[in-house]
Protein backbone atom coordinates (compact mmCIF):
# COMPACT_ATOMS: atom_id res chain seq x y z
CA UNK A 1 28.12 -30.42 -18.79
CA UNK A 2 25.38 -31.57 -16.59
CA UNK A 3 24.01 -28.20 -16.70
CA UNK A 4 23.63 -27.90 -19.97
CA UNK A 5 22.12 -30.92 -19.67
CA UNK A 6 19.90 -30.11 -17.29
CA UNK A 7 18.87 -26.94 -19.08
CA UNK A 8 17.59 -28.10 -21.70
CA UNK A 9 14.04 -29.57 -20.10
CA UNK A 10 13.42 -25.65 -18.74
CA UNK A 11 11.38 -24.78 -21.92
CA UNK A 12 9.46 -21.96 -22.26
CA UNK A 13 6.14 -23.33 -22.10
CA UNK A 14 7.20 -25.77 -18.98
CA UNK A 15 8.04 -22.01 -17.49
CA UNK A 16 5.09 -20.30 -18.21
CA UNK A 17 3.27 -23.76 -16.21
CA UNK A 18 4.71 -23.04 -13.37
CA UNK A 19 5.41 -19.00 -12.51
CA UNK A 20 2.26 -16.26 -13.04
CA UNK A 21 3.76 -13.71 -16.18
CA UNK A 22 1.74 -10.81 -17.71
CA UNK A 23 -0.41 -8.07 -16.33
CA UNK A 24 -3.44 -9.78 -15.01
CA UNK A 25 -3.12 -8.64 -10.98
CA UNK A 26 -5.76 -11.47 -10.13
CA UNK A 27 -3.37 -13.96 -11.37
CA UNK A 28 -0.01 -12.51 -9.27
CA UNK A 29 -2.08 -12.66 -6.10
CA UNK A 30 -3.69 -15.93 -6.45
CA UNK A 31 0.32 -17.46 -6.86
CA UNK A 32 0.15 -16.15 -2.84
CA UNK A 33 -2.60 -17.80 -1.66
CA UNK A 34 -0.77 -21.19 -1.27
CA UNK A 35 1.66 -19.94 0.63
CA UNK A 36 -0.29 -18.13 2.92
CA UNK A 37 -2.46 -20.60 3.23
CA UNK A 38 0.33 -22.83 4.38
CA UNK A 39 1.48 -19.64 6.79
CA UNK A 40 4.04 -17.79 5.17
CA UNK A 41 4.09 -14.30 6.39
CA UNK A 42 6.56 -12.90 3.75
CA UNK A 43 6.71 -13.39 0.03
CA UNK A 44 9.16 -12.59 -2.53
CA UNK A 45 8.80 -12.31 -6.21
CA UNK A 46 11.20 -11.59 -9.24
CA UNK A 47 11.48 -10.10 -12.40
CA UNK A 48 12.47 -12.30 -14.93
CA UNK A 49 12.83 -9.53 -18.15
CA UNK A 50 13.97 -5.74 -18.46
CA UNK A 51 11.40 -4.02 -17.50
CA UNK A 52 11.88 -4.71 -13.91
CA UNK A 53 10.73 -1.03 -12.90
CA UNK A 54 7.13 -1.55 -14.09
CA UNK A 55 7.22 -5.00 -12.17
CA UNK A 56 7.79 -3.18 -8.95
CA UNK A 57 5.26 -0.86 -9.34
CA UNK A 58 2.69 -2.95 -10.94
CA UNK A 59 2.98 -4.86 -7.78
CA UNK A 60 3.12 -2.25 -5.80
CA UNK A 61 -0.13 -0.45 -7.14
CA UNK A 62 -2.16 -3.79 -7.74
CA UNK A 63 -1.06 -6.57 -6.38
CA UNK A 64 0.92 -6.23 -2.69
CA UNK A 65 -2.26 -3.63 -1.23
CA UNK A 66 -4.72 -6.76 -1.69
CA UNK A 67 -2.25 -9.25 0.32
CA UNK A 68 -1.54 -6.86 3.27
């Protein structure tokens, strides 16, 4: 019950506030900087839809190279 609760103030525009979505690779590697800045060595991100292959290699052709 609290959950449900809970669940309904994670809107889809509160989401889209606070996590990087689309294709713009400037975007997904500024969400790093913070973090590395505060000196994390690792990362992790997630797919949050189906097309979860494209993800990984979107971020492996444009966005991980740049944050090596």
């Amino acid at each position: 019950q609290h959950f449900e609760q809970a669940s309904t103030l994670v809107t889809k525009e509160a989401t889209g506030k606070s996590v990087v979505c689309g294709s713009d690779a400037q975007e997904h590697r500024a969400a790093f900087v913070p973090f590395e800045e505060a000196g994390f060595e690792e990362g992790d991100g997630a797919n949050r839809g189906p097309q979860w292959r494209e993800m990984i290699a979107f971020y492996g052709q444009e966005v991980l190279p740049s944050l090596a």
